[in-house]
Protein backbone atom coordinates (compact mmCIF):
# COMPACT_ATOMS: atom_id res chain seq x y z
CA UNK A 1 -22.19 -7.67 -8.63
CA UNK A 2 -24.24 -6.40 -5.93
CA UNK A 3 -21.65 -8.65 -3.18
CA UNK A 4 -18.63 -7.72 -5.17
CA UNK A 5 -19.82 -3.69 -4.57
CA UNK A 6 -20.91 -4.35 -1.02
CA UNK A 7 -17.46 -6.17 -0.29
CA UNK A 8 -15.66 -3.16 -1.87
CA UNK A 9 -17.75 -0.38 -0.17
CA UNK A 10 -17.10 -1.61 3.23
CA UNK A 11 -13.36 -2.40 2.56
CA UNK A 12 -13.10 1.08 1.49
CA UNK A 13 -14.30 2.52 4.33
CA UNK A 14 -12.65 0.26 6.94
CA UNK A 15 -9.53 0.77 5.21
CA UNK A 16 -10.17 4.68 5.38
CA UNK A 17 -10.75 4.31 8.83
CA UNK A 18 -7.68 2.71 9.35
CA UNK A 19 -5.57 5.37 8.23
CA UNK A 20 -8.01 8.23 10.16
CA UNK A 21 -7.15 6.35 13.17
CA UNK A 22 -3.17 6.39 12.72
CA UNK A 23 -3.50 10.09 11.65
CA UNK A 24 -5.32 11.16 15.10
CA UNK A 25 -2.98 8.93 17.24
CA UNK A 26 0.22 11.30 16.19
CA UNK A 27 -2.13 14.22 16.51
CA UNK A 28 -3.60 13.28 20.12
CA UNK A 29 -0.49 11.59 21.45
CA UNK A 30 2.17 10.49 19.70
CA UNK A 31 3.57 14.11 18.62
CA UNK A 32 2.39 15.79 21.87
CA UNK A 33 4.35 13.27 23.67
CA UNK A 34 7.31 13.33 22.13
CA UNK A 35 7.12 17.20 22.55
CA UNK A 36 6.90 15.98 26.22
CA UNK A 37 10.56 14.53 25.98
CA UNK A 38 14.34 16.24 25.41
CA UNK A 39 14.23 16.95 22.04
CA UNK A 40 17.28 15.16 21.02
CA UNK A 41 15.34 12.05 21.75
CA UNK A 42 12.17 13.05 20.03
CA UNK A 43 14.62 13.61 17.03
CA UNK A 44 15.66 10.43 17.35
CA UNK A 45 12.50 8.80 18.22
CA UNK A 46 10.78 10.21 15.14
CA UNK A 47 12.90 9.55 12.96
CA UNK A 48 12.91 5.58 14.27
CA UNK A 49 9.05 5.90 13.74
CA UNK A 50 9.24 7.29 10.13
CA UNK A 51 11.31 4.53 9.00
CA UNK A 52 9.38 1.88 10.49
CA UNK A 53 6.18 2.81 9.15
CA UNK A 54 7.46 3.03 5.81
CA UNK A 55 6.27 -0.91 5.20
CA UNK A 56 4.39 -2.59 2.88
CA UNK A 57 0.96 -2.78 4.93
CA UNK A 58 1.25 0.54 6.04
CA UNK A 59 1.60 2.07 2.58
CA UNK A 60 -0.75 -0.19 0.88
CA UNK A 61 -3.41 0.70 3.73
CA UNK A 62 -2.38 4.73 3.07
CA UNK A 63 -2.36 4.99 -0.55
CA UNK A 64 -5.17 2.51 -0.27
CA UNK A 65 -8.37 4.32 0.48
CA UNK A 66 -8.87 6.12 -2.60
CA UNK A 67 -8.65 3.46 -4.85
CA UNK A 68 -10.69 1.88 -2.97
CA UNK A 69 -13.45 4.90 -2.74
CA UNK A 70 -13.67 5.07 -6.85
CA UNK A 71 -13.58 1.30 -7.19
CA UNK A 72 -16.62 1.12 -4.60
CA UNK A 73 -18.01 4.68 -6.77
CA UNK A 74 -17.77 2.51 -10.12
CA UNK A 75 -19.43 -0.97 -8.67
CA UNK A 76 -22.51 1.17 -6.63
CA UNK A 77 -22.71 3.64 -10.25
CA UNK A 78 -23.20 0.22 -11.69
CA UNK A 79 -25.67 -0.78 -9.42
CA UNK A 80 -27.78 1.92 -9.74
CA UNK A 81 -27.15 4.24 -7.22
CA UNK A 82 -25.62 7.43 -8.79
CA UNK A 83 -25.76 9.58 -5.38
CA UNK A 84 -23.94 7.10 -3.56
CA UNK A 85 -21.52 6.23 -6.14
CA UNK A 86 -20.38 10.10 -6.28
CA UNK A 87 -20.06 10.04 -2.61
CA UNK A 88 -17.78 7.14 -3.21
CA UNK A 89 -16.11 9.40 -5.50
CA UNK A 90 -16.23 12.49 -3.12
CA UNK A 91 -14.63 10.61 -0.59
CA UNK A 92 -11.73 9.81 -2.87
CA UNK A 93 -10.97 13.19 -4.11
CA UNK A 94 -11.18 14.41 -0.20
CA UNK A 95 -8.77 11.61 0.97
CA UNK A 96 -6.42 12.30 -1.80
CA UNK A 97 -6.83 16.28 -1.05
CA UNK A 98 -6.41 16.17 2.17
CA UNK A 99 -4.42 13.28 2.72
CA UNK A 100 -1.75 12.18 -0.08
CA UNK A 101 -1.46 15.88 -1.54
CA UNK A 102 0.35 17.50 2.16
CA UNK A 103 1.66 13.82 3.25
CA UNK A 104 3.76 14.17 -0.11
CA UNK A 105 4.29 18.09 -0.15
CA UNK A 106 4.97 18.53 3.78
CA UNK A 107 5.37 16.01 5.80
CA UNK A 108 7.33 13.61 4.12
CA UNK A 109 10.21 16.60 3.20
CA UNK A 110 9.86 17.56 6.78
CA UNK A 111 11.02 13.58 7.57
CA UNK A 112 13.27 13.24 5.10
CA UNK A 113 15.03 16.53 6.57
CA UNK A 114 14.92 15.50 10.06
CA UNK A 115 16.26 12.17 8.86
CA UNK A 116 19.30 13.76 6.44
CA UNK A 117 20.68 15.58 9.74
CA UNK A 118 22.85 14.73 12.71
CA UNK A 119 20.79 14.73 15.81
CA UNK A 120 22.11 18.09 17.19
CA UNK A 121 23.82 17.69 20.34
CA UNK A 122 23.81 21.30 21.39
CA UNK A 123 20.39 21.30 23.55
CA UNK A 124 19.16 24.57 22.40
CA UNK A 125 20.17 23.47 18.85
CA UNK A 126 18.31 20.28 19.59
CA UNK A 127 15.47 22.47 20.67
CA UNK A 128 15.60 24.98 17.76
CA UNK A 129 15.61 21.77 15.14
CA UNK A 130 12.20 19.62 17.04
CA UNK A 131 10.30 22.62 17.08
CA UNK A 132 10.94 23.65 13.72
CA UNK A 133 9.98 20.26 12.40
CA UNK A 134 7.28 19.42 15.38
CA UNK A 135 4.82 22.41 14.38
CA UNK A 136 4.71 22.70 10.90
CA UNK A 137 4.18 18.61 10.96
CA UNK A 138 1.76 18.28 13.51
CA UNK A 139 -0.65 21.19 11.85
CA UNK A 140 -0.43 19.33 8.23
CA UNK A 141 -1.11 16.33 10.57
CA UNK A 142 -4.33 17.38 12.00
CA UNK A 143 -5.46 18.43 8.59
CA UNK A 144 -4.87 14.63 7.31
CA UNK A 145 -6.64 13.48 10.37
CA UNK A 146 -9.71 15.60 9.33
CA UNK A 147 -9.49 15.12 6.31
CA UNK A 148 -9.33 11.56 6.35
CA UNK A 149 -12.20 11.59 9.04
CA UNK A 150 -14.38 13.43 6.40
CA UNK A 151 -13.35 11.17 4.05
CA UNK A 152 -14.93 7.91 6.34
CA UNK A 153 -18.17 10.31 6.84
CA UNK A 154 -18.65 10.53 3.35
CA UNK A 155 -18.32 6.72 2.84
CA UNK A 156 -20.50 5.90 5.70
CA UNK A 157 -23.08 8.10 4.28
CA UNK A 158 -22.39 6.49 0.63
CA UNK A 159 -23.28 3.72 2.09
CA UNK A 160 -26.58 4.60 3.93
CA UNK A 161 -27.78 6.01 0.55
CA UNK A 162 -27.10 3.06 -1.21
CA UNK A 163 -28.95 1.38 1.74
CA UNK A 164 -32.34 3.05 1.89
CA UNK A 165 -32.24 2.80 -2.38
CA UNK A 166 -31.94 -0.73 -2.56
């Protein structure tokens, strides 16, 4: 039990990690750079993006984390180690706070709108439409980036305690 658990508890976090990393890329450059560009073409560019990533290994890897957090919870709990087994846990319900909750709410709507319109070929149209979408996404953004950053803390720290109690 005690590979099975270890397997698990390192998946989860890797996997967590993952996603962290994809969050602060859009944050740090992919947004800001196509903010950089006419908007027409970071209309179009975006909306290219958000249909690409919706594939299998990118949502299994995104709706991933937290099941892997409480199945990693339940294996360490079984093991013996109740503080690091709730961290497990805590990093689920953070992830799934901070990261499925607005991703579901916000930012997917926000694609789905950006994706149900003509690109506007009026540039100050064009302008009115990217910022519109651009700020409201990239500040739900950031808060999936940290949120999914706190979520790998808490699993590297799970696993530490489970560490030093074995």
């Amino acid at each position: 039990m005690f590979v099975l658990a270890s397997i698990v508890a390192v998946f989860s976090l890797v996997l967590t990690a993952a996603v962290s990393g994809v969050f602060f890329a859009f944050s740090n450059s992919v947004v800001p750079g196509l903010n950089a560009v006419r908007p027409e073409q970071a209309i179009t560019s975006m909306t290219s993006i958000n249909r690409v990533i919706l594939n299998p290994l990118f949502l299994s890897s995104f709706v991933g984390p937290p099941i892997a957090a409480v199945l990693a919870g339940i294996l360490i709990l079984v093991e013996g180690s109740t503080s690091a087994g709730l961290l497990y846990f805590a990093a689920a319900v953070v992830y799934a706070l901070a990261c499925i909750a607005p991703t579901a709410t916000v930012n997917v709507p926000l694609n789905n709108a950006l994706d149900s319109g003509t690109i506007p070929t009026d540039p100050e149209e064009a302008t009115r439409t990217w910022n519109a979408y651009s700020g409201r996404w990239l500040k739900w953004n950031h808060w999936r980036a940290v949120g999914s950053l706190v979520a790998v803390a808490l699993s590297g720290v799970a696993l530490l305690v489970w560490g030093t109690t074995n």
